[in-house]
PDB file of N, CA and C in Angstrom:
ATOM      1  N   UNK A   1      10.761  49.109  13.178  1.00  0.00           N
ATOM      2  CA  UNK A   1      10.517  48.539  11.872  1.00  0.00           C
ATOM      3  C   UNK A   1      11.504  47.404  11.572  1.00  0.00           C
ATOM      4  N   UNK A   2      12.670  47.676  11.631  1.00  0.00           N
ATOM      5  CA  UNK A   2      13.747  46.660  11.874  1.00  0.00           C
ATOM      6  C   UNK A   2      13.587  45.343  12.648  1.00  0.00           C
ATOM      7  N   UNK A   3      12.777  45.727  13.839  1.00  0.00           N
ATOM      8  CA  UNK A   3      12.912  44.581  14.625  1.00  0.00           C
ATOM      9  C   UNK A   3      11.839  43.884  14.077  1.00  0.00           C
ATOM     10  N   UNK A   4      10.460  44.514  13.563  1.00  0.00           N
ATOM     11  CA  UNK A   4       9.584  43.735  13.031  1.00  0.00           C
ATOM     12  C   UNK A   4      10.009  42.665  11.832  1.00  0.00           C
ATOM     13  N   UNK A   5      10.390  43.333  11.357  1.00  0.00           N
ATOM     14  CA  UNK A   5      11.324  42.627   9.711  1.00  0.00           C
ATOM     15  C   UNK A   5      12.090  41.129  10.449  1.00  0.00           C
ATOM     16  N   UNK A   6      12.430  41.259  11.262  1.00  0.00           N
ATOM     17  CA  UNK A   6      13.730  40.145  12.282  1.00  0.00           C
ATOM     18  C   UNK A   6      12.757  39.431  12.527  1.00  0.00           C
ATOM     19  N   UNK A   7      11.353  39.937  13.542  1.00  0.00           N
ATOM     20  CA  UNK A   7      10.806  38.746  13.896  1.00  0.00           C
ATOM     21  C   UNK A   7      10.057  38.063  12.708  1.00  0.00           C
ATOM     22  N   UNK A   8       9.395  38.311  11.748  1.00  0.00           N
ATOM     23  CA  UNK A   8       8.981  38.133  10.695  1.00  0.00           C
ATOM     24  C   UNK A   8       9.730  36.778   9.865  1.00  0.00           C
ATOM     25  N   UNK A   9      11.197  37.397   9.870  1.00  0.00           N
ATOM     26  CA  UNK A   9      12.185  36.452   8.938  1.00  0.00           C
ATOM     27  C   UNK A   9      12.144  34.818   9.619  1.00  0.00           C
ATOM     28  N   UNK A  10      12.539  35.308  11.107  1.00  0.00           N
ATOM     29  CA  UNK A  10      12.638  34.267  12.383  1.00  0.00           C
ATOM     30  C   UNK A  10      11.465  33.316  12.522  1.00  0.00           C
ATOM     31  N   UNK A  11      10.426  33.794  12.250  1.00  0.00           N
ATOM     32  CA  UNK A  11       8.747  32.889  12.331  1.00  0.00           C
ATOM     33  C   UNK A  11       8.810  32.833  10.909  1.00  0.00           C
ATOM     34  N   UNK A  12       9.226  32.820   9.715  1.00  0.00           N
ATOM     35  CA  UNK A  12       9.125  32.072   8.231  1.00  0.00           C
ATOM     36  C   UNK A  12      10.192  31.504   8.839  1.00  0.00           C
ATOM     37  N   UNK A  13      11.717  31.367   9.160  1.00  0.00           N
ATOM     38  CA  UNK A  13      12.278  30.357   8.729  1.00  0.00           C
ATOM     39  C   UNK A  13      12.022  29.404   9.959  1.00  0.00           C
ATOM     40  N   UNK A  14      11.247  29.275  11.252  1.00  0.00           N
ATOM     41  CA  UNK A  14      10.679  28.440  12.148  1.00  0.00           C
ATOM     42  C   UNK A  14       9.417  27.297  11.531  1.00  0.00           C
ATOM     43  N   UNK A  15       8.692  28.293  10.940  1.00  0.00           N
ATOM     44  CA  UNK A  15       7.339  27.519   9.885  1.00  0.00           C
ATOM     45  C   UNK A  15       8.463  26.878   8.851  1.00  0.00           C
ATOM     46  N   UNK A  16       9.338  27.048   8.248  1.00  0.00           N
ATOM     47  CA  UNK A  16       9.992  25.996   6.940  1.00  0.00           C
ATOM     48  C   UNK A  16      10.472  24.751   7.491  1.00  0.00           C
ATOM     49  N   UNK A  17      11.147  25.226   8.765  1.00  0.00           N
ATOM     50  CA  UNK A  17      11.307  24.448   9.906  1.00  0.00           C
ATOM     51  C   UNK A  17      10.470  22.846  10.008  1.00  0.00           C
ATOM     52  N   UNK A  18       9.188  24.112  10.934  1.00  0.00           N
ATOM     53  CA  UNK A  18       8.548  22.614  11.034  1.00  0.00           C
ATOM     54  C   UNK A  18       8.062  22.372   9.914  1.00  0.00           C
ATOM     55  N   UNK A  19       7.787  23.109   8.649  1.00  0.00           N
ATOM     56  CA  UNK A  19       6.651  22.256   7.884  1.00  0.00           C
ATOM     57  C   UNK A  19       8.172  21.024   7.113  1.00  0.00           C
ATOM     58  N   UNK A  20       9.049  21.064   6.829  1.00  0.00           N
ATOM     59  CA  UNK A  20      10.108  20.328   6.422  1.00  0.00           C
ATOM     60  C   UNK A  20      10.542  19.329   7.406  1.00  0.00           C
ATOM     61  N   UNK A  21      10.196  19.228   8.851  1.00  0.00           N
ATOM     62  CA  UNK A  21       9.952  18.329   9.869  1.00  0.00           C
ATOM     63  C   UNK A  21       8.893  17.019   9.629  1.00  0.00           C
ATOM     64  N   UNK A  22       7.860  17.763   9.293  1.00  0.00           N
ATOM     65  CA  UNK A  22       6.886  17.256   9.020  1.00  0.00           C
ATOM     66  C   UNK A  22       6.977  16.715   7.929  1.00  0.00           C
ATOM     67  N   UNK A  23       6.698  17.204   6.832  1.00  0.00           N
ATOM     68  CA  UNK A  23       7.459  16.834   5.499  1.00  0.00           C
ATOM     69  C   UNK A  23       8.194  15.587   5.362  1.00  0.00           C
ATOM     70  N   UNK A  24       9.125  15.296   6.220  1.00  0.00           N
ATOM     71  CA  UNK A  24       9.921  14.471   6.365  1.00  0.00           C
ATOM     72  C   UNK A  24       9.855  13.179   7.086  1.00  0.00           C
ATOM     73  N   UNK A  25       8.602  13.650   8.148  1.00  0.00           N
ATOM     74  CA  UNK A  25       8.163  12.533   9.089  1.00  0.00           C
ATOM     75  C   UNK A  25       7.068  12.026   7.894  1.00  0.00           C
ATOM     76  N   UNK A  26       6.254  12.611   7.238  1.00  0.00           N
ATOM     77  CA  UNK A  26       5.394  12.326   6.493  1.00  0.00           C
ATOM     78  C   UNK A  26       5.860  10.865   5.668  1.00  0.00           C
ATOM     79  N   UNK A  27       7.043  11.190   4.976  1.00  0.00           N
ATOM     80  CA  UNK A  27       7.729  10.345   3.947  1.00  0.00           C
ATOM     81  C   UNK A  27       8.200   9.264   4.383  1.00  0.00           C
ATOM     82  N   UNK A  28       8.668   9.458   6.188  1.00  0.00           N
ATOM     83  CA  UNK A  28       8.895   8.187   6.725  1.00  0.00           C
ATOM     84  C   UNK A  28       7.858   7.365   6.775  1.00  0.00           C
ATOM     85  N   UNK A  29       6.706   7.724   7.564  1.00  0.00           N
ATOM     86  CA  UNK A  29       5.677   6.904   7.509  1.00  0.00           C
ATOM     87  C   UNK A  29       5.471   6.378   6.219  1.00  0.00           C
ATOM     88  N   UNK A  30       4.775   6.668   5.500  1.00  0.00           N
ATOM     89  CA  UNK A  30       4.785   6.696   4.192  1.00  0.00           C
ATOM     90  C   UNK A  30       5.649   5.309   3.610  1.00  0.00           C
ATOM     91  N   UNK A  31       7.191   5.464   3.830  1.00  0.00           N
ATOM     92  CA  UNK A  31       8.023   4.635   3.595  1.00  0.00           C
ATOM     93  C   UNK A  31       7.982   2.772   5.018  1.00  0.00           C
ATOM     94  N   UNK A  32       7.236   3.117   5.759  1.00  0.00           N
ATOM     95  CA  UNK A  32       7.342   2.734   6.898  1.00  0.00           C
ATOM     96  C   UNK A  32       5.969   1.483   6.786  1.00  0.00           C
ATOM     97  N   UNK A  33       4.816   2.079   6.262  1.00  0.00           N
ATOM     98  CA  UNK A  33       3.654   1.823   5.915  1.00  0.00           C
ATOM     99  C   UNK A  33       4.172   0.587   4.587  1.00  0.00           C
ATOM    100  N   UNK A  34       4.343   1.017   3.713  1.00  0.00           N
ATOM    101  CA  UNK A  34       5.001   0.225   2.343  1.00  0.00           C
ATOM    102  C   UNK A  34       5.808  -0.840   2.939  1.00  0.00           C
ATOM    103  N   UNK A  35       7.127  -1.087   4.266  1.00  0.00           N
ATOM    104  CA  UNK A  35       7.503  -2.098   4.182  1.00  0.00           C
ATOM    105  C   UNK A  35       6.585  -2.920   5.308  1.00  0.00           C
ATOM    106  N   UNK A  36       5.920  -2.576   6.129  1.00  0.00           N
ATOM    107  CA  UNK A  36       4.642  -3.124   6.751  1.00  0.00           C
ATOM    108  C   UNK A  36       3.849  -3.982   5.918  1.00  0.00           C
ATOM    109  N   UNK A  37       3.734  -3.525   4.731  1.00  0.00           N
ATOM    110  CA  UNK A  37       2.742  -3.884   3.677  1.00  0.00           C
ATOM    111  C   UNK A  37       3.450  -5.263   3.333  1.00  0.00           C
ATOM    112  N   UNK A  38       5.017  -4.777   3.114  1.00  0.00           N
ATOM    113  CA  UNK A  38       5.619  -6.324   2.598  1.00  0.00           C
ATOM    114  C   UNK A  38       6.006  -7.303   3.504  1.00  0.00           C
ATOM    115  N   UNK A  39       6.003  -7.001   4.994  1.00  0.00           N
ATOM    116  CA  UNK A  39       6.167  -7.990   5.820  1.00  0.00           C
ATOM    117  C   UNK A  39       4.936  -8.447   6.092  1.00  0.00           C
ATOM    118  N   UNK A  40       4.143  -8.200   5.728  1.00  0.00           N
ATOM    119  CA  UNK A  40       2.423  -8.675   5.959  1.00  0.00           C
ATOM    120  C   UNK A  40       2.438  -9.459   5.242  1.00  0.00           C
ATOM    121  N   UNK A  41       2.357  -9.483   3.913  1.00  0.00           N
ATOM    122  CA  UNK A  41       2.576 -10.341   2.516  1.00  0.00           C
ATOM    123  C   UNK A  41       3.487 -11.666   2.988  1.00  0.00           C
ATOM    124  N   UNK A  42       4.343 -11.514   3.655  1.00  0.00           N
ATOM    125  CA  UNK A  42       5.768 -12.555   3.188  1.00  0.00           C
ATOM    126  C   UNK A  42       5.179 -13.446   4.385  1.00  0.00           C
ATOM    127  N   UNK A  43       4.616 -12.816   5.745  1.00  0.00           N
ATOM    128  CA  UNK A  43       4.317 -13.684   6.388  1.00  0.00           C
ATOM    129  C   UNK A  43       2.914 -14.303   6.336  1.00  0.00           C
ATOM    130  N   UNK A  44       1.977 -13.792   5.378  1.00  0.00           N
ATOM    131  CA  UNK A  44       0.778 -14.024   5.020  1.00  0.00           C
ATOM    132  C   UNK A  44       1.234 -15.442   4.618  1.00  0.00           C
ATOM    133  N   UNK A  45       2.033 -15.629   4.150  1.00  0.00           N
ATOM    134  CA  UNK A  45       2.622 -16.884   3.117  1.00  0.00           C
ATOM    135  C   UNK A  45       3.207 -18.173   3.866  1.00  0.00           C
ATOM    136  N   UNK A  46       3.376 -17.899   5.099  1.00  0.00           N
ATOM    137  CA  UNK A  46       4.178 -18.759   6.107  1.00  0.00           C
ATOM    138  C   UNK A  46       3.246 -19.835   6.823  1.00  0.00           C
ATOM    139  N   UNK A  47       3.870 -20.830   6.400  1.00  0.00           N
ATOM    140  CA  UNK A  47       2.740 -21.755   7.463  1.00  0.00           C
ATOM    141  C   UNK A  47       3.732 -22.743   8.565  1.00  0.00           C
ATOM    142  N   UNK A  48       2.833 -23.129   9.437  1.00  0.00           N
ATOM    143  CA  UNK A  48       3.299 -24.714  10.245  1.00  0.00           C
ATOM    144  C   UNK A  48       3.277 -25.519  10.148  1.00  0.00           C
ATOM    145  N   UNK A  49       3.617 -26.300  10.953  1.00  0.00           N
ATOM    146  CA  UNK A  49       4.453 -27.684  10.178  1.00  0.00           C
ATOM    147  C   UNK A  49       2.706 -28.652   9.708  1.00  0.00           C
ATOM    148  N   UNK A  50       1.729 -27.714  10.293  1.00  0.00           N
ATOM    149  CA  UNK A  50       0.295 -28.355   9.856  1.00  0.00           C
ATOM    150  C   UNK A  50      -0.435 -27.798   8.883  1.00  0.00           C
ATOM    151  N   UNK A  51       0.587 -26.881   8.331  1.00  0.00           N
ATOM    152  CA  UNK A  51      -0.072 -26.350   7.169  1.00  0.00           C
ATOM    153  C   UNK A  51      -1.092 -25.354   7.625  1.00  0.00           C
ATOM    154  N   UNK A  52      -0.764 -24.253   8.554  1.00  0.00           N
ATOM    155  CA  UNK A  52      -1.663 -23.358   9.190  1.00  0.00           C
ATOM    156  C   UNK A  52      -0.750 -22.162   8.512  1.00  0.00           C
ATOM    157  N   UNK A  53      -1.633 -21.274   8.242  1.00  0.00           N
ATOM    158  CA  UNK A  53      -0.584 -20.144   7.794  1.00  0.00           C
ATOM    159  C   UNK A  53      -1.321 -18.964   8.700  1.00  0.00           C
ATOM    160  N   UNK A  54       0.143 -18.304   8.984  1.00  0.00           N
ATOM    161  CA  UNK A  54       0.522 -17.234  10.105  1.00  0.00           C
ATOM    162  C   UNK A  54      -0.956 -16.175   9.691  1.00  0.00           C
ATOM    163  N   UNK A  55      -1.571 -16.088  11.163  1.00  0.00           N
ATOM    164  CA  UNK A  55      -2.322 -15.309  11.107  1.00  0.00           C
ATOM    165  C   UNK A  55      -1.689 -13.484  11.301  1.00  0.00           C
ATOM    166  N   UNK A  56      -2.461 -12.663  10.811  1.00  0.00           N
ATOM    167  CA  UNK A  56      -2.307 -11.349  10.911  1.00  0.00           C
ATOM    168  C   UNK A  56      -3.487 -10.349  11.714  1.00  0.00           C
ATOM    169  N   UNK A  57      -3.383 -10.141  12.479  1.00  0.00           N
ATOM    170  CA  UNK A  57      -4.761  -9.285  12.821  1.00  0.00           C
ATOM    171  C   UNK A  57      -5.341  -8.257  11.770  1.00  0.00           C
ATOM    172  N   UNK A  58      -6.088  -8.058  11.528  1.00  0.00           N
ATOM    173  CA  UNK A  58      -6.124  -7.100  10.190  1.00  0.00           C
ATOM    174  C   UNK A  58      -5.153  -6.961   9.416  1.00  0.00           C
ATOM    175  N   UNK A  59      -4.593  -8.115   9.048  1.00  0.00           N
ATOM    176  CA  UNK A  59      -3.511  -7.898   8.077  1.00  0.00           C
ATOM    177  C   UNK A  59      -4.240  -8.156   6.578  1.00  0.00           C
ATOM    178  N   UNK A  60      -3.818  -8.769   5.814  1.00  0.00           N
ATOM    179  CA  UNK A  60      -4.205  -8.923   4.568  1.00  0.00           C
ATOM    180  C   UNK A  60      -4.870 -10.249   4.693  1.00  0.00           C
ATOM    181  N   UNK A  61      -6.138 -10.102   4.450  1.00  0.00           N
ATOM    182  CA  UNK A  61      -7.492 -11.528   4.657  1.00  0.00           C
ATOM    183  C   UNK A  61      -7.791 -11.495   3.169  1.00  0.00           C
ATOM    184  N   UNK A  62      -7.600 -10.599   2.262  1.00  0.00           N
ATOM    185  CA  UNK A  62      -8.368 -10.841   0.983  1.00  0.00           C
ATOM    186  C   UNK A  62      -7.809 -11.484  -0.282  1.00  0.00           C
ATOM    187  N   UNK A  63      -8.072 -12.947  -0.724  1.00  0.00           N
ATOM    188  CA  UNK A  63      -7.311 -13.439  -1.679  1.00  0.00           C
ATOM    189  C   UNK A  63      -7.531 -12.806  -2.403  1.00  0.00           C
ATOM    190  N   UNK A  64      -6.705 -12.699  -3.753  1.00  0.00           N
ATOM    191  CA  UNK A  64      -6.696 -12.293  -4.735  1.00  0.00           C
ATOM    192  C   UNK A  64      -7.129 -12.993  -5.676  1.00  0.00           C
ATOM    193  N   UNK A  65      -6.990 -14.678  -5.025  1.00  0.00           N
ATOM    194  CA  UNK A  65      -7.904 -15.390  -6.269  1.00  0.00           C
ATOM    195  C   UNK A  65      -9.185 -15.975  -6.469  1.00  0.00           C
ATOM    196  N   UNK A  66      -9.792 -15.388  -4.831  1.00  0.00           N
ATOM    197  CA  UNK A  66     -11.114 -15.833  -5.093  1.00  0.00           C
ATOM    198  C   UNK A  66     -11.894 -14.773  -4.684  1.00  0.00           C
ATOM    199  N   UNK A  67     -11.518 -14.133  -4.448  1.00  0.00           N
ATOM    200  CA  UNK A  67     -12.104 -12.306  -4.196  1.00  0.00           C
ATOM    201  C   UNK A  67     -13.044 -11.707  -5.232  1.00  0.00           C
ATOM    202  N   UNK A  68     -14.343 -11.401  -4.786  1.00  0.00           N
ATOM    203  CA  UNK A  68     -15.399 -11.149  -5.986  1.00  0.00           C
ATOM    204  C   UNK A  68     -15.178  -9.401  -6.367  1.00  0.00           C
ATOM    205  N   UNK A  69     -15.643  -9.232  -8.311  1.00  0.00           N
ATOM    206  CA  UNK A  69     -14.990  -8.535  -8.408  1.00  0.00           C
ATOM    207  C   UNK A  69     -15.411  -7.114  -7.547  1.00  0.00           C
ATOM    208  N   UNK A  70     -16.522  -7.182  -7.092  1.00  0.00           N
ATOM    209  CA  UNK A  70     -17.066  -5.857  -6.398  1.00  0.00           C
ATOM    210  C   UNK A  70     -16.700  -5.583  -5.168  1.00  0.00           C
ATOM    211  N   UNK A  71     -16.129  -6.489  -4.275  1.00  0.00           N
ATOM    212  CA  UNK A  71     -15.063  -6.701  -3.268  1.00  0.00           C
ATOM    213  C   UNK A  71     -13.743  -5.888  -3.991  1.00  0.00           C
ATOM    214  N   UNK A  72     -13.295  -6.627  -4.812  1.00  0.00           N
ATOM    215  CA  UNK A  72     -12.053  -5.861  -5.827  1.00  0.00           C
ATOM    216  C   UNK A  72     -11.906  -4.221  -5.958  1.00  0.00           C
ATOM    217  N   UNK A  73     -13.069  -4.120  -6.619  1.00  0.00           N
ATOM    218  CA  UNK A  73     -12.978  -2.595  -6.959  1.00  0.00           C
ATOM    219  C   UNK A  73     -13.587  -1.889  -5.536  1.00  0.00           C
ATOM    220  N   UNK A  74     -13.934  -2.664  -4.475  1.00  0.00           N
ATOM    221  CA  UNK A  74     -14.212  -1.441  -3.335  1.00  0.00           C
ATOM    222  C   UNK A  74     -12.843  -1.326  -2.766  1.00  0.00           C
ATOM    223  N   UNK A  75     -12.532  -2.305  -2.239  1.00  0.00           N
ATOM    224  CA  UNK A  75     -10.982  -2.185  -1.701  1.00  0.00           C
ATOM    225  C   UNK A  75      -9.960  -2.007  -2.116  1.00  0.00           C
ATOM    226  N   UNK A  76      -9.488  -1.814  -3.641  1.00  0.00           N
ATOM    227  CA  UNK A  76      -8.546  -1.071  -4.348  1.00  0.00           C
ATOM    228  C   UNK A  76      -8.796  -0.185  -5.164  1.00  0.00           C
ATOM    229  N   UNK A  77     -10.077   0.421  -4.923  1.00  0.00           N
ATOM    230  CA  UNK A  77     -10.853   1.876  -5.178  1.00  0.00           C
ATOM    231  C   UNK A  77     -10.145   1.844  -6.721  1.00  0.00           C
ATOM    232  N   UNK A  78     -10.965   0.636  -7.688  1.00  0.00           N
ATOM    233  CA  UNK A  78     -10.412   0.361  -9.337  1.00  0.00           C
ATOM    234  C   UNK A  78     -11.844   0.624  -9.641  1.00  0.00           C
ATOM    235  N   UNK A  79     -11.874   0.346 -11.026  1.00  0.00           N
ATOM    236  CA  UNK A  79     -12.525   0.291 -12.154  1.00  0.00           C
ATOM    237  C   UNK A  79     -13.077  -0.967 -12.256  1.00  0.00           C
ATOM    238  N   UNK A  80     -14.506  -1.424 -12.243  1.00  0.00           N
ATOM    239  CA  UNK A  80     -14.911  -2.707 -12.876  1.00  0.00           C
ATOM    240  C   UNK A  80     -14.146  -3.466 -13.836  1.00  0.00           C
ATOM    241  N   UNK A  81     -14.074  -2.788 -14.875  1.00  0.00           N
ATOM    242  CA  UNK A  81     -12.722  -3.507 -16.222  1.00  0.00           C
ATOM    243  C   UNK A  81     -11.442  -4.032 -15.759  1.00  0.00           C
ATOM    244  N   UNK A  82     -10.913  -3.093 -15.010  1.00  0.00           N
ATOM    245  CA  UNK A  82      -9.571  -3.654 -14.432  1.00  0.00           C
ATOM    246  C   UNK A  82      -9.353  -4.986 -13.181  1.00  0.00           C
ATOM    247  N   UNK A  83     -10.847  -4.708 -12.462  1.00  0.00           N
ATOM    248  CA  UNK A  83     -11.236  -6.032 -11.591  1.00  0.00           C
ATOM    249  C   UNK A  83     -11.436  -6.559 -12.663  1.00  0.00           C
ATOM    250  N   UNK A  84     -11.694  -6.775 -13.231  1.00  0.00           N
ATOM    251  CA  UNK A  84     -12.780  -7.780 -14.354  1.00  0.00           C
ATOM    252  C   UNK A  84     -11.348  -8.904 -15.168  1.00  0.00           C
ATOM    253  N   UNK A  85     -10.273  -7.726 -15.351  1.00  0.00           N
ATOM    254  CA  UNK A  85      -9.192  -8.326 -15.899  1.00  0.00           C
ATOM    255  C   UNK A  85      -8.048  -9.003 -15.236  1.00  0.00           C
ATOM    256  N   UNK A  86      -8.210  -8.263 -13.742  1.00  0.00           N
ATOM    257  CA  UNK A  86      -7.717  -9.195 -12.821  1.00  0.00           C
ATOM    258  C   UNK A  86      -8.252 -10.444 -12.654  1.00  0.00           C
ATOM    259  N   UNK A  87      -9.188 -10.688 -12.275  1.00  0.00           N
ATOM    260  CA  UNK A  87     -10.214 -11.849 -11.814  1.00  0.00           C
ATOM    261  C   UNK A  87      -9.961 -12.670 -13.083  1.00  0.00           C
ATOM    262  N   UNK A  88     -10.118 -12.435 -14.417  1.00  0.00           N
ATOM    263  CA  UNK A  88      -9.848 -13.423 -15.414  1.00  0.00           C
ATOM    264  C   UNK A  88      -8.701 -13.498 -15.578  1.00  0.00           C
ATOM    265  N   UNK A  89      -7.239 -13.467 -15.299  1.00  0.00           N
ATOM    266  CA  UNK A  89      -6.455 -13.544 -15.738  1.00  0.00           C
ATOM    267  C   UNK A  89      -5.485 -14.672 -14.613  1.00  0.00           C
ATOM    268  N   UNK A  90      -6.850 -15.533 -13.352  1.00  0.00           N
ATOM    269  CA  UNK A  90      -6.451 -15.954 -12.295  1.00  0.00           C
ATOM    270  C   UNK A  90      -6.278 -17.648 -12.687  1.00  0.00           C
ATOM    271  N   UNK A  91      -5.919 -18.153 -12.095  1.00  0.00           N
ATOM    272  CA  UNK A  91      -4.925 -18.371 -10.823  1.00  0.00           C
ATOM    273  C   UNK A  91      -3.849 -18.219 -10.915  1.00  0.00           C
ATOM    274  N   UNK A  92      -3.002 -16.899  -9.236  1.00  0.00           N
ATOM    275  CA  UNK A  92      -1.488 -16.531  -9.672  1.00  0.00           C
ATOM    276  C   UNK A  92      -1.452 -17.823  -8.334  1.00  0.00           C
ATOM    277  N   UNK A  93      -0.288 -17.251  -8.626  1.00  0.00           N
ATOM    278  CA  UNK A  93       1.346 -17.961  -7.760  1.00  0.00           C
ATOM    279  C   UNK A  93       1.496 -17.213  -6.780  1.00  0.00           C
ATOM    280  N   UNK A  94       1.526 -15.775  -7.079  1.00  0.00           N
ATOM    281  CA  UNK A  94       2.544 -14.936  -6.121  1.00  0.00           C
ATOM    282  C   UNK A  94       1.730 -13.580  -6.952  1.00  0.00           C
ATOM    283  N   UNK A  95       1.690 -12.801  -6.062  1.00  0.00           N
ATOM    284  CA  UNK A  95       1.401 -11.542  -6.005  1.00  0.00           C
ATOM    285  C   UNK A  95       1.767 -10.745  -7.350  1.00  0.00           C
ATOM    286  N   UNK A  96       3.278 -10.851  -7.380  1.00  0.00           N
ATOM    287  CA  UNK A  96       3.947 -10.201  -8.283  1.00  0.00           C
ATOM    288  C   UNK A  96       3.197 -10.417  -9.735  1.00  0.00           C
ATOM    289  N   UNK A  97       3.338 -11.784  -9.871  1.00  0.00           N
ATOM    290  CA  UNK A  97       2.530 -12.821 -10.957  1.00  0.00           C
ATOM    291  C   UNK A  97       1.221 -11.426 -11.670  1.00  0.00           C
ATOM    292  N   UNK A  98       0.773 -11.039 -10.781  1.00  0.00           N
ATOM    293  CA  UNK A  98      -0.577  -9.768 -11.164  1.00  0.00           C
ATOM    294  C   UNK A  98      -0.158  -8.864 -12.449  1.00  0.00           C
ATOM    295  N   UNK A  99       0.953  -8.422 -12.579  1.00  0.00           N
ATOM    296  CA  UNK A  99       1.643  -7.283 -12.731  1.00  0.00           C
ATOM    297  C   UNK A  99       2.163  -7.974 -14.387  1.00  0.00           C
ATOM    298  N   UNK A 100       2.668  -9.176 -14.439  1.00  0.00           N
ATOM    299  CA  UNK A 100       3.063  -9.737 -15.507  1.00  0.00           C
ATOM    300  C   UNK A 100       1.671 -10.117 -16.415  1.00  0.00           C
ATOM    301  N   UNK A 101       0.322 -10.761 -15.647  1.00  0.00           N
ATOM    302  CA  UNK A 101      -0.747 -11.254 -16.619  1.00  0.00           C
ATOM    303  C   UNK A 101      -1.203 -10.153 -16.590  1.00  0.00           C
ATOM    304  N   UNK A 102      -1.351  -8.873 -16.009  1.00  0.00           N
ATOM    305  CA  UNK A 102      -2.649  -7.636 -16.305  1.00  0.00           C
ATOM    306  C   UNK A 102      -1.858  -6.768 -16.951  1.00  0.00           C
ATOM    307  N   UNK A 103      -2.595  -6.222 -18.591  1.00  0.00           N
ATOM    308  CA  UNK A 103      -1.802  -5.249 -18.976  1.00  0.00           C
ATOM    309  C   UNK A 103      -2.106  -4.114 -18.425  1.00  0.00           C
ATOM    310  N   UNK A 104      -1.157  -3.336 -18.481  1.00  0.00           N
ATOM    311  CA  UNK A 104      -1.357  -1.639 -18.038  1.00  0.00           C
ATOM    312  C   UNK A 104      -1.439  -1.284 -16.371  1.00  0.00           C
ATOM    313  N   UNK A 105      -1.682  -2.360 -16.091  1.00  0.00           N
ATOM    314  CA  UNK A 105      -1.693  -2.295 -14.328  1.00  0.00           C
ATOM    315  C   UNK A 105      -0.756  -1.408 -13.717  1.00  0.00           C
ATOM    316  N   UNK A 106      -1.073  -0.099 -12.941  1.00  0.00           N
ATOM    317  CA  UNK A 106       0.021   0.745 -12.350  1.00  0.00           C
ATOM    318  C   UNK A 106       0.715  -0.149 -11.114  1.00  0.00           C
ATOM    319  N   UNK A 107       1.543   0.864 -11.112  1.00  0.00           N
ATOM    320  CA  UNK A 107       2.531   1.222  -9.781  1.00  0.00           C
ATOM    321  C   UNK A 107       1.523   1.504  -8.673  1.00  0.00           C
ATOM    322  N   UNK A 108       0.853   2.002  -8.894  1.00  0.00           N
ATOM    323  CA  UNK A 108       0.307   2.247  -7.280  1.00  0.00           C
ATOM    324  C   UNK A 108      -0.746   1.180  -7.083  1.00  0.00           C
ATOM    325  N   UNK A 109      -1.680   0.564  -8.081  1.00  0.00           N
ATOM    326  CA  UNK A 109      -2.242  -0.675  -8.023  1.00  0.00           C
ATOM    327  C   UNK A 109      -2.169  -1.622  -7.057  1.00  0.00           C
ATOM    328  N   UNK A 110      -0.844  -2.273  -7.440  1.00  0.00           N
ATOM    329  CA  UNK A 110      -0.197  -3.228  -7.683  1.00  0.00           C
ATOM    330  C   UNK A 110       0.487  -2.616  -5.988  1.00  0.00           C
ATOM    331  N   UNK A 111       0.865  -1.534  -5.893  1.00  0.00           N
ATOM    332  CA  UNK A 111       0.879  -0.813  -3.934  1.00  0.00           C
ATOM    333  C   UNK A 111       0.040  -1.865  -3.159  1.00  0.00           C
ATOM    334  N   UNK A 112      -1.269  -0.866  -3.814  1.00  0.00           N
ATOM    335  CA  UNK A 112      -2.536  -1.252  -2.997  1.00  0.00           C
ATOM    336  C   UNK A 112      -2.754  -3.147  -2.901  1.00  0.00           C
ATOM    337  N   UNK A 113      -2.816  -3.950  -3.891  1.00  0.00           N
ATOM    338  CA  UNK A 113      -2.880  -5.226  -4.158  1.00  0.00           C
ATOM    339  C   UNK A 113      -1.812  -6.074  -3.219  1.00  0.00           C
ATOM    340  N   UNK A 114      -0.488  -5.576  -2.965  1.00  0.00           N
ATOM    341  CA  UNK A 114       0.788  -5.817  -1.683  1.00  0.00           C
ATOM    342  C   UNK A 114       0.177  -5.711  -0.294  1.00  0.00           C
ATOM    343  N   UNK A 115      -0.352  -4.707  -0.326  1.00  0.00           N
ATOM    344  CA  UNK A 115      -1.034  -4.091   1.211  1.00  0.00           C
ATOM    345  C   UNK A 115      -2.119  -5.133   1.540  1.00  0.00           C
ATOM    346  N   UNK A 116      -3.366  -4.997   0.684  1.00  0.00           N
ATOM    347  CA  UNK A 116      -4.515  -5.516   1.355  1.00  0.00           C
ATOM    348  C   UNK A 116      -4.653  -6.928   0.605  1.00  0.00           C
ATOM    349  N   UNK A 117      -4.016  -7.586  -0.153  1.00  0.00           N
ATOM    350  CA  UNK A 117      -4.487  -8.595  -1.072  1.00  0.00           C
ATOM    351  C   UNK A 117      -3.428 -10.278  -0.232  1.00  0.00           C
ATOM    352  N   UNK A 118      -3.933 -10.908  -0.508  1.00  0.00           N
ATOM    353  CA  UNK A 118      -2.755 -12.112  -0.419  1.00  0.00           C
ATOM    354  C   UNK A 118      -3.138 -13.377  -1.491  1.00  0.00           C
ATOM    355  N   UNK A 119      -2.747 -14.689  -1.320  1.00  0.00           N
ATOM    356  CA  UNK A 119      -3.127 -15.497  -2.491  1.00  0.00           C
ATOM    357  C   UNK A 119      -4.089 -15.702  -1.810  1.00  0.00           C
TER     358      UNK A 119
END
């Protein structure tokens, strides 16, 4: 009975183990993904001396300022209204620019808009 109790304790604290392994790898990615997102962006922005700007392979292809709004709300899984208030509130500068003309616009939005959006 004893020894059962031992192995018992030994396989919960192995499972906290890995699931806190995991857990942890999770958050990296996670964190890993987000600055991906911003080196995509910064070099989305970069051009040559001919005015070619740095391609991305599936990186971010979708302007933000001429992007129709049903394009909008499929790829940042929004609300018609909130495309609707993006799209009128255009032409930005810079990404960030979104966040200052749209009221109420979240944090995770404004994620998603970094990731897949560019000017």
């Amino acid at each position: 009975m004893v020894t059962v109790c031992i192995l018992l304790i030994i396989i919960a604290i192995l499972v906290w183990r890995i699931y806190s392994t995991v857990d942890s790898f999770n958050e990296d990615l996670k964190q890993l993904r987000i600055l991906v997102g911003h080196i995509e962006r910064h070099l989305s922005n970069i051009t040559d001396d001919d005015g070619n700007r740095f391609f991305i392979p599936g990186g971010n292809t979708h302007s933000i300022n001429t992007i129709q709004k049903n394009e909008l709300c499929s790829l940042l899984m929004i609300d018609p209204q909130l495309a609707e208030m993006i799209i009128s509130a255009r032409p930005y500068r810079s990404l960030d620019e979104i966040g200052q003309k749209v009221e109420n616009i979240s944090d995770a939005v404004m994620k998603e808009i970094f990731n897949k959006c560019t000017l």
